[in-house]
Protein backbone atom coordinates (compact mmCIF):
# COMPACT_ATOMS: atom_id res chain seq x y z
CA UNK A 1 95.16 94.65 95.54
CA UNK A 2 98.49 93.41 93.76
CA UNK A 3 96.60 93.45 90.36
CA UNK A 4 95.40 97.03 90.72
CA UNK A 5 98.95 98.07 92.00
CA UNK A 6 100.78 96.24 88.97
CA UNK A 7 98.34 97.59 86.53
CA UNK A 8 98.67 101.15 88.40
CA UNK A 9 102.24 101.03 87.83
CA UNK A 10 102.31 99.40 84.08
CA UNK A 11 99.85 102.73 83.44
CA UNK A 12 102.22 105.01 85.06
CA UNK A 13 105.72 104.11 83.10
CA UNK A 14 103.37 103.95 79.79
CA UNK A 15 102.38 107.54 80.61
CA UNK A 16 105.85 108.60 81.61
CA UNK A 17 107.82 107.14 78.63
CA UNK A 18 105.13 108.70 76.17
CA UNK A 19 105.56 111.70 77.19
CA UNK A 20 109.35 111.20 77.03
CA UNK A 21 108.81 110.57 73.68
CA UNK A 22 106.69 113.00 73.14
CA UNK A 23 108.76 116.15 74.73
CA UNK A 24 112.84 115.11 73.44
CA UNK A 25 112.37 113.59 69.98
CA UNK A 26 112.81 115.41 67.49
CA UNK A 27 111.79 113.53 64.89
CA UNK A 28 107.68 113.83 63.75
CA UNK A 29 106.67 110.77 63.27
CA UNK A 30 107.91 109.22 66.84
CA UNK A 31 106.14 112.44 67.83
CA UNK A 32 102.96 112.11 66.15
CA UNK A 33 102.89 108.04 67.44
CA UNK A 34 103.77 109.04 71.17
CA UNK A 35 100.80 111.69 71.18
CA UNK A 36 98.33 109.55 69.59
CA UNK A 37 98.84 106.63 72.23
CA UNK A 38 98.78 109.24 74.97
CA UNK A 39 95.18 109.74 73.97
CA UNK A 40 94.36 106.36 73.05
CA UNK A 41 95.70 105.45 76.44
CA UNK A 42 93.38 108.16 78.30
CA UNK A 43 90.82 107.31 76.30
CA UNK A 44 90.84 103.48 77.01
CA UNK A 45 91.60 104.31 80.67
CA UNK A 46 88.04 106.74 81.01
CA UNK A 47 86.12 104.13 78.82
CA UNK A 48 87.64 101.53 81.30
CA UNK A 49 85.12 102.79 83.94
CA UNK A 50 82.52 101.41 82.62
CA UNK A 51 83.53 98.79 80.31
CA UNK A 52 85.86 95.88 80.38
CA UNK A 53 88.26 97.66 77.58
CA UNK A 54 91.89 96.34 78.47
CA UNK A 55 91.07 92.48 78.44
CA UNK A 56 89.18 92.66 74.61
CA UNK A 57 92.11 91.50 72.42
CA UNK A 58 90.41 93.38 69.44
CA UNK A 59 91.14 96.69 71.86
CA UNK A 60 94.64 95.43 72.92
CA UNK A 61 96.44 93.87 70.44
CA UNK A 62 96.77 97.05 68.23
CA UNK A 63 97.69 99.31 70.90
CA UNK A 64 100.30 97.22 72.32
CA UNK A 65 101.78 96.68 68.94
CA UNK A 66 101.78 100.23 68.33
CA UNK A 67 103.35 100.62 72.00
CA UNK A 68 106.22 97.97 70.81
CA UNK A 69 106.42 99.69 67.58
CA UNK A 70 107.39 103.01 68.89
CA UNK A 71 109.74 101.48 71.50
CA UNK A 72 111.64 99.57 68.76
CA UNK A 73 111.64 103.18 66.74
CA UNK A 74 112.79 104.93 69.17
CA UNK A 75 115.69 102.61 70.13
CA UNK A 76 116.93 102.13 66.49
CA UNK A 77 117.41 105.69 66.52
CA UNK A 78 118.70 106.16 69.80
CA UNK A 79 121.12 103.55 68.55
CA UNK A 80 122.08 105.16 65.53
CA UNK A 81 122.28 108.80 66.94
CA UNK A 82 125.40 107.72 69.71
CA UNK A 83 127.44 105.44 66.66
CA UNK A 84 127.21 108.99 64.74
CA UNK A 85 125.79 106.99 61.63
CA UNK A 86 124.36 109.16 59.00
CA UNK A 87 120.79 108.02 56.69
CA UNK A 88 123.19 107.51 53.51
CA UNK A 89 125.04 104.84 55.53
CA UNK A 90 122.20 103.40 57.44
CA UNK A 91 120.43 102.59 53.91
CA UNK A 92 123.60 101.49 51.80
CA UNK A 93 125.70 98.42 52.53
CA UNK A 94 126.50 95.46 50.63
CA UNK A 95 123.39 93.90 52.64
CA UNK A 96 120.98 95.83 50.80
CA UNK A 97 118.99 95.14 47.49
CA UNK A 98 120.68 96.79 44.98
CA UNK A 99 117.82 97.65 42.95
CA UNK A 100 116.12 99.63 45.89
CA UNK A 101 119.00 101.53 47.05
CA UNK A 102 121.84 101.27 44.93
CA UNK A 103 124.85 99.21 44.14
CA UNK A 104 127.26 99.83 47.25
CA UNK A 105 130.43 98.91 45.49
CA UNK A 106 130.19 101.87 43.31
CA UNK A 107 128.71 104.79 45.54
């Protein structure tokens, strides 16, 4: 009963934090992400029923790194929305290849 509770509850804040995602950002692609595991997680829960879906690695390991992906996304920008940093100064600094973005000391 603990195990079906847990995994209850893991299912739950998955569900509620996509949707999060989904409904406040603005942005497409955390958008786009946060829809497509919504399905893939209603889809693996159905299929569930009959199958033995969330212990196959092969299923798993993509979807959680997508899940971890879109957490990390979403918190770098998060992050970078309350300092008030803009995408020119995210992408230049003098820890940054020159050749890809430019040399900092003259921009």
């Amino acid at each position: 009963m603990l195990g079906l509770m847990s995994f209850a509850y893991l299912n739950y804040m998955i569900f509620r934090y996509l949707m999060s995602v989904y409904r406040r950002s603005p942005d497409p692609l955390s958008r786009g992400l946060a829809l497509g595991l919504l399905c893939a997680t209603t889809g693996m829960l159905v299929h569930s029923i009959g199958a033995n879906t969330f212990i196959i690695v092969r299923i798993m390991e993509p979807y959680m790194l997508l899940l971890a992906l879109l957490v990390s996304y979403e918190k770098i920008n998060n992050a970078e929305a309350k300092s008030g940093v803009t995408e020119k100064q995210a992408t230049s600094s003098r820890y940054t290849y020159p050749y890809l973005v430019g040399n900092p000391s003259t921009a």
